[in-house]
Protein backbone atom coordinates (compact mmCIF):
# COMPACT_ATOMS: atom_id res chain seq x y z
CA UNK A 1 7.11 15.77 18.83
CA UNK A 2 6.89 19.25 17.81
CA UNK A 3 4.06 21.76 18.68
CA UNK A 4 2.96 24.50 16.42
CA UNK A 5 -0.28 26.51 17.20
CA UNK A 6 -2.22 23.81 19.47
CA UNK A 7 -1.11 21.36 17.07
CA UNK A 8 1.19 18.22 17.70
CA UNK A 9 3.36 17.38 15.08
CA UNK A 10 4.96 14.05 14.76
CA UNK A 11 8.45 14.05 13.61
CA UNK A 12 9.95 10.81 14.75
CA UNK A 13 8.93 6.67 13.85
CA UNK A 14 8.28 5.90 16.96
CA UNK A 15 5.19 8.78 17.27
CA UNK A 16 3.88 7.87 14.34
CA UNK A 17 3.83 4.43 14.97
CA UNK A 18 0.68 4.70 17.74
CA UNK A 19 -1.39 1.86 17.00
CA UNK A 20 -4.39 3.81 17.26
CA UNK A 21 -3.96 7.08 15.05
CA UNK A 22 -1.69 4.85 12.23
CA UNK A 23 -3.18 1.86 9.64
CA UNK A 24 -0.64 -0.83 7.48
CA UNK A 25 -1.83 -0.94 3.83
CA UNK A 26 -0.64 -3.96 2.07
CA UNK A 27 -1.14 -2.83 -1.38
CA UNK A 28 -2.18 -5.28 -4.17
CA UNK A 29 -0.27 -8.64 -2.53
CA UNK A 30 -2.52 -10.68 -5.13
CA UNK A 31 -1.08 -13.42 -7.00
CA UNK A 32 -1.68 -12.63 -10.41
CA UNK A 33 0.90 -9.26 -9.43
CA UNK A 34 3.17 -11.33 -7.10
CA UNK A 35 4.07 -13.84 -9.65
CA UNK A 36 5.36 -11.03 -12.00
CA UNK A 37 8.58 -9.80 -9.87
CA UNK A 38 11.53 -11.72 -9.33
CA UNK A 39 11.62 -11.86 -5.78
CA UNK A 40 7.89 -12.25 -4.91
CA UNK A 41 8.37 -14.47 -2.14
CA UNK A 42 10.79 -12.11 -0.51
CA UNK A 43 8.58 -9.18 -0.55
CA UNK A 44 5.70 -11.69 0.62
CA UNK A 45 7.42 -12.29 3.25
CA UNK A 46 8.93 -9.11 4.71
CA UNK A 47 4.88 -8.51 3.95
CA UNK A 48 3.95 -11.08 6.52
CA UNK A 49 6.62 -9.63 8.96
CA UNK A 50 4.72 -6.12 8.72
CA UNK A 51 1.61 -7.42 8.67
CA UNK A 52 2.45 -9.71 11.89
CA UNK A 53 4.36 -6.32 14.15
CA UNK A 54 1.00 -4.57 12.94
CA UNK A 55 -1.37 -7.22 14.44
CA UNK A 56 0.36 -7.55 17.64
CA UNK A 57 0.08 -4.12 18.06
CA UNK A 58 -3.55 -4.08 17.58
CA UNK A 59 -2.89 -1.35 14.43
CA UNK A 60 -5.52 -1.46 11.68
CA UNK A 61 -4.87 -3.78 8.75
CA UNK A 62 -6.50 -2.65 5.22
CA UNK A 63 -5.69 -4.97 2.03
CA UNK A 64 -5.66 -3.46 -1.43
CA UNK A 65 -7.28 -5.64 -4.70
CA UNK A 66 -6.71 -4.49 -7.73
CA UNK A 67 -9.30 -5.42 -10.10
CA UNK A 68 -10.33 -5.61 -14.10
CA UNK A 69 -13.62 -4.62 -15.43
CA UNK A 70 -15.64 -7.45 -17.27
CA UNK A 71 -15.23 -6.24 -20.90
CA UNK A 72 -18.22 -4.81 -21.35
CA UNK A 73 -17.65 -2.41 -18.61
CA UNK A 74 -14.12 -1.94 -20.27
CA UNK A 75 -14.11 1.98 -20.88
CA UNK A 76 -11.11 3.81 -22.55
CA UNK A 77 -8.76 4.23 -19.34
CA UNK A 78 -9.24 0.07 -18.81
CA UNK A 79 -8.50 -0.26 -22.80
CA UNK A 80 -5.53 1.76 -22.88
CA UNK A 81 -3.88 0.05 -19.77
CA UNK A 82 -4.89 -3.04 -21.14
CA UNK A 83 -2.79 -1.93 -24.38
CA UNK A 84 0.13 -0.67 -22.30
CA UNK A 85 0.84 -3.66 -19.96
CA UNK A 86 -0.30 -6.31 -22.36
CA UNK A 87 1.90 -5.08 -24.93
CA UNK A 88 -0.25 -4.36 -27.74
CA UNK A 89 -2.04 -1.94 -30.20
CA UNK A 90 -4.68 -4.21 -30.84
CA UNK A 91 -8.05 -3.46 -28.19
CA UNK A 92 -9.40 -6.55 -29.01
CA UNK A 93 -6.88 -8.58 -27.95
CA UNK A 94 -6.96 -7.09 -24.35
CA UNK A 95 -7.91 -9.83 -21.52
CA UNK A 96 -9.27 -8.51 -18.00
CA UNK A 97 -6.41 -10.49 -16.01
CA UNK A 98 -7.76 -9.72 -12.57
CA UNK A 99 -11.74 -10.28 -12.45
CA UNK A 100 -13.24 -10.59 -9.67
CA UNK A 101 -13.37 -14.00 -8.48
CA UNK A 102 -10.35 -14.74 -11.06
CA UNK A 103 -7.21 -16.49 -8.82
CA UNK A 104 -4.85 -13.68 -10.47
CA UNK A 105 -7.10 -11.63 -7.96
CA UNK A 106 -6.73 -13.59 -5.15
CA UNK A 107 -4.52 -11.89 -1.96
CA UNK A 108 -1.63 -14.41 -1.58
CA UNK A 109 -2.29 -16.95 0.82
CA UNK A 110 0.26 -16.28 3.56
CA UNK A 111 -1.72 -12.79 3.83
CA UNK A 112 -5.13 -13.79 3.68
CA UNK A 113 -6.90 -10.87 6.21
CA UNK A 114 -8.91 -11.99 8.56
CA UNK A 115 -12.47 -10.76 8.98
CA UNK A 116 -11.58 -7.81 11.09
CA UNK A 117 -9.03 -6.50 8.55
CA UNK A 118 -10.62 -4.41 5.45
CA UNK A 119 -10.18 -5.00 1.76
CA UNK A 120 -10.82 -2.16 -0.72
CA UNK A 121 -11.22 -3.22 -3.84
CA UNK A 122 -9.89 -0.74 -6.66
CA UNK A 123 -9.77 -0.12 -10.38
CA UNK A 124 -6.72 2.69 -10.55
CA UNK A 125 -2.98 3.16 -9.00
CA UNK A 126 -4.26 5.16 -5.99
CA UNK A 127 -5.41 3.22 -3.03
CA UNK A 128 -7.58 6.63 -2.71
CA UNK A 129 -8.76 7.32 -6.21
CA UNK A 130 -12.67 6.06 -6.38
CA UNK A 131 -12.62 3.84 -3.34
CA UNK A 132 -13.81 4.02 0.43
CA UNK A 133 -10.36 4.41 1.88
CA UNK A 134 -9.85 7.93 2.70
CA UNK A 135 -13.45 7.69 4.83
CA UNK A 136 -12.81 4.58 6.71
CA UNK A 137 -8.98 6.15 7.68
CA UNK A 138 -11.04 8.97 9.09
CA UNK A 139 -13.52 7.80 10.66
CA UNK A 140 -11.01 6.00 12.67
CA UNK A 141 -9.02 8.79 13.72
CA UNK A 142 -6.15 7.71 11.32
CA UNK A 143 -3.20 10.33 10.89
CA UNK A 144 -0.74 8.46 9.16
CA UNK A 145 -0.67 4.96 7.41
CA UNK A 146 2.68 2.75 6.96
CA UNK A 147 2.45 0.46 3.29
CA UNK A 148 4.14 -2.07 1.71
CA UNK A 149 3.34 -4.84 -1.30
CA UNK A 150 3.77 -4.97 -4.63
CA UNK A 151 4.64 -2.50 -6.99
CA UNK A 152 6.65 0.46 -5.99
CA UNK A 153 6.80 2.47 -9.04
CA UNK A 154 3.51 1.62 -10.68
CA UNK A 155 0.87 1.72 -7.35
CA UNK A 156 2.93 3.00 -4.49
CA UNK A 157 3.96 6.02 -5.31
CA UNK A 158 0.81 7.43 -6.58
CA UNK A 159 -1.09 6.04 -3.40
CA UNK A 160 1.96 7.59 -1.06
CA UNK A 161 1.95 11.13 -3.28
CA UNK A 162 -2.23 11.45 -2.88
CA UNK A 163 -2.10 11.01 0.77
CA UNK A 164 0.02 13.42 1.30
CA UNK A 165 -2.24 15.90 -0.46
CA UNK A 166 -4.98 14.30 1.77
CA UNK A 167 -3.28 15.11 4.67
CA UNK A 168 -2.36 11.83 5.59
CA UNK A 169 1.61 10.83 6.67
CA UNK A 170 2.94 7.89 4.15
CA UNK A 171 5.44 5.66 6.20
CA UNK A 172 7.09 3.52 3.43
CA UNK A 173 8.65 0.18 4.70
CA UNK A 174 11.25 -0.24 1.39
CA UNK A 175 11.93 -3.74 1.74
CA UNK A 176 8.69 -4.70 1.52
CA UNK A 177 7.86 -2.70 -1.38
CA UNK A 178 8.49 -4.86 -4.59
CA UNK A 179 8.89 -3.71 -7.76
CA UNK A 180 8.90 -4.55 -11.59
CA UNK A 181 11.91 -1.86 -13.03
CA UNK A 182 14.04 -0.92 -10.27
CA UNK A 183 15.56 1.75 -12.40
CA UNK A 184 12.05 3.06 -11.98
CA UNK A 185 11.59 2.31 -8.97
CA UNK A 186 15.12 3.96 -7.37
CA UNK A 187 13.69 6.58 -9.35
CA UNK A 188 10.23 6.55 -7.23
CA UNK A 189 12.35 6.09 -3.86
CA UNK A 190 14.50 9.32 -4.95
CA UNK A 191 11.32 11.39 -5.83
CA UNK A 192 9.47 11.04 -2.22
CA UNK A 193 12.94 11.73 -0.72
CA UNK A 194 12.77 14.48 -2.47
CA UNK A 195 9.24 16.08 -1.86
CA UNK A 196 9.93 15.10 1.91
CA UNK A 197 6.53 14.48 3.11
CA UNK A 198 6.63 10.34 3.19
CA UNK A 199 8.86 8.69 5.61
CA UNK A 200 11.23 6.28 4.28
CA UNK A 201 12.27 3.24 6.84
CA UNK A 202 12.19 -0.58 6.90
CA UNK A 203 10.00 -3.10 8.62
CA UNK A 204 12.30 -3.50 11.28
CA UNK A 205 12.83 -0.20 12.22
CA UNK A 206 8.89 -0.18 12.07
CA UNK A 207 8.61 -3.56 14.01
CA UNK A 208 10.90 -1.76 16.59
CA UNK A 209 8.80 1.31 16.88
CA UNK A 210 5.67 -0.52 17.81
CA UNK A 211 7.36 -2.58 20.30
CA UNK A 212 8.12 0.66 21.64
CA UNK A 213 5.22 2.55 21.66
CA UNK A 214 3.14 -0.25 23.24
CA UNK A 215 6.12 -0.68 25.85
CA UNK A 216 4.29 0.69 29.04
CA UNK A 217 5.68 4.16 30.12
CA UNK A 218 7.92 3.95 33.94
């Protein structure tokens, strides 16, 4: 820990990892996204490993949904992703893929959060952009947040780059970050080296660190 006018700065895992100023964010686990990388079941479950370490801990669990507008409430952002991903320069061909109560929607069933976990439901790539998020992290005291789920270079990094403007510290836990282009996403990886602000680990090193911190001090 470092200390810089009254402030204390955490610099290592392990202070970060204190169950009640940091929050896991499993970002859009749903199935309609899982079933589009190769090793979905992988990432699920180094997911469920995080997710598990974070629970024991008694550390905040939030759930991101990413969801589609019925098309009538399809504006030009929704149309022009729609285009994008769905491969196609034809608007009326779009289909919202993740509606509501669609199962493409659906968190995968091996993280299904229980009633005391939060789900925030979304329409963009930030976790923060338009959603509750930033307030509830507040309100509970929350200084940093560690995430993992599914995709690196397409949600991830946009969540993990606004937080850090929030004034939030991103702990990203690679292996459980999947991803759809890993040229883009070694890119992604490389970037938030780069600007310095996120911490890069793994969900053992973060499993570790929560052991640790709950380990009662001699």
């Amino acid at each position: 820990m470092k200390y810089a006018n009254t402030q204390s700065i955490p610099t290592a895992l392990e202070e970060l990892c204190d169950p009640s100023r940091m929050a896991l964010i499993v970002y859009d686990m749903q199935v309609g996204i899982r079933n589009q990388i190769k090793n979905g079941d992988e990432i699920t479950a180094a997911c469920v490993q995080a997710r598990n370490a974070a629970r024991k801990a008694g550390m905040r669990v939030v759930f991101t949904r990413h969801l589609s507008n019925p098309k009538p409430w399809m504006g030009v952002a929704q149309y022009r992703t729609g285009m994008a991903w769905q491969h196609t320069d034809d608007p009326s061909r779009i289909k919202p893929v993740f509606l509501r109560d669609s199962p493409a929607a659906a968190i995968v069933p091996e993280l299904a959060p229980t009633v005391d976990e939060l789900v925030i439901e979304k329409l963009s790539m930030s976790a923060f952009e338009g959603t509750p998020l930033e307030f509830a992290l507040r309100d509970c005291g929350i200084l940093a947040f560690a995430i993992v789920g599914i995709a690196l270079e397409i949600g991830i990094e946009p969540t993990v780059r606004h937080a850090g403007d929030l004034g939030f510290i991103p702990v990203v836990l690679t292996d459980a970050c999947g991803y759809g282009n890993r040229e883009a996403a070694d890119r992604t990886l490389a970037t938030l080296r780069f600007v310095g602000e996120p911490v890069l680990t793994d969900v053992a090193a973060f499993s570790s660190s929560l052991d640790h911190s709950s380990t009662p001090k001699s």
